[in-house]
Protein backbone atom coordinates (compact mmCIF):
# COMPACT_ATOMS: atom_id res chain seq x y z
CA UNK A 1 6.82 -35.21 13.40
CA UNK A 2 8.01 -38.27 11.64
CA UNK A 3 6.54 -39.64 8.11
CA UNK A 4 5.23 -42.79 10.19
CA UNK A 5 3.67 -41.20 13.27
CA UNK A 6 2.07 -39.04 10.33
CA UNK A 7 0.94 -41.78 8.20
CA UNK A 8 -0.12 -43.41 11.77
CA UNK A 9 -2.18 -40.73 12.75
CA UNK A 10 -3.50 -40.25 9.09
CA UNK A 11 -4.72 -44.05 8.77
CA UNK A 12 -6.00 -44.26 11.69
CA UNK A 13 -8.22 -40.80 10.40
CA UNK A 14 -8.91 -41.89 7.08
CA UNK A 15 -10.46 -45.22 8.50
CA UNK A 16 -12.56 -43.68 11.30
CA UNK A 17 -13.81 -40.82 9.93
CA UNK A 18 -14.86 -42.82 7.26
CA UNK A 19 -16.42 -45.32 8.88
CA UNK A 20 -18.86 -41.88 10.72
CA UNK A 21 -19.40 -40.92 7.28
CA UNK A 22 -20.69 -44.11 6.20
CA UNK A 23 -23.20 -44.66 9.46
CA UNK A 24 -24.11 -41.02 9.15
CA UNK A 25 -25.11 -41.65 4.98
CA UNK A 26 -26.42 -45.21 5.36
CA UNK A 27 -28.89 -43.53 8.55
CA UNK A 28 -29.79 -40.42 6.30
CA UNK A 29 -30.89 -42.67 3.57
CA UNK A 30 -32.75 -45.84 4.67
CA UNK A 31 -34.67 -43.01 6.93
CA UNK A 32 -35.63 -40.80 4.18
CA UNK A 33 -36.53 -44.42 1.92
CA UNK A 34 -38.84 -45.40 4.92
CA UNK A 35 -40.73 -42.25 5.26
CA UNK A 36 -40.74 -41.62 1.79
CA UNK A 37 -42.38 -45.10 1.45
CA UNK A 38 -45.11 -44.49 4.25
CA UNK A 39 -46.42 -41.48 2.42
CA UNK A 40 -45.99 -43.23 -1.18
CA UNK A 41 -46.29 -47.15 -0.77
CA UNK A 42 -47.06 -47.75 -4.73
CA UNK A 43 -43.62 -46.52 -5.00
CA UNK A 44 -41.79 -49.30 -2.80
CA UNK A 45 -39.87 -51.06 -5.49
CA UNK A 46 -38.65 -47.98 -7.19
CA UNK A 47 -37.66 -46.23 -4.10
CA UNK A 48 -36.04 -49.57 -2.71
CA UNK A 49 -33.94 -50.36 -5.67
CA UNK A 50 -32.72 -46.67 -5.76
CA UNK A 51 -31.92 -46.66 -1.98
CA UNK A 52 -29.97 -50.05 -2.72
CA UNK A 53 -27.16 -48.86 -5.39
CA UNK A 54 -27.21 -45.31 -3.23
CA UNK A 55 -26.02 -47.65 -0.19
CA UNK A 56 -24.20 -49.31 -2.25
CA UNK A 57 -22.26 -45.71 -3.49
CA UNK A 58 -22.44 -44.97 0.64
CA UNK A 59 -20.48 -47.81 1.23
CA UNK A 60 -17.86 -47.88 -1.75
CA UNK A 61 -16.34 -44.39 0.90
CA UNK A 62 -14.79 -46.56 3.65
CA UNK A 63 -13.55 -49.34 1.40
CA UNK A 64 -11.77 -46.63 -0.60
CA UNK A 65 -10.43 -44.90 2.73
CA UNK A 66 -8.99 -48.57 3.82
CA UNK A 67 -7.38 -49.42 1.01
CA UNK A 68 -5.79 -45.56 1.84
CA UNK A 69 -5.18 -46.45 4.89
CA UNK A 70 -3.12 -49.62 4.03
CA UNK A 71 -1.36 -47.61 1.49
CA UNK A 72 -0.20 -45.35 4.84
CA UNK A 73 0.76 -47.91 6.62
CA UNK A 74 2.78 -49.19 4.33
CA UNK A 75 5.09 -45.63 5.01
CA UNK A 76 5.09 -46.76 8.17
CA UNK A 77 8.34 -48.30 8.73
């Protein structure tokens, strides 16, 4: 296999599976704030302001796997 069908087939991975992991973490959490939120409601603000910077964690995983990507795709060539 050539180093750009490789680095292809490895950004077009690194994107996608990223962008599962993301939906999959970003689902997992705001349902586990929600319910934790109907059996604690006093607790709203903390529990929404640690949910925040955890989606905001979730979410730094795809930028990091584009910016991969790119870096692949420039081998391409």
């Amino acid at each position: 296999m050539e180093v750009g069908a490789a680095s292809a087939i490895g950004m077009g991975l690194a994107a996608g599976l990223a962008a599962v992991g993301a939906g999959v973490g970003v689902g997992y959490l705001t349902g586990n704030t929600v319910t934790s939120i109907a059996r604690q409601p006093e607790l709203r603000g903390s529990l929404m302001g640690t949910m925040f910077i955890g989606l905001g964690l979730v979410e730094a995983m795809p930028i990091i796997a584009i910016v991969i990507a790119f870096i692949l795709m420039g081998n391409i060539g």
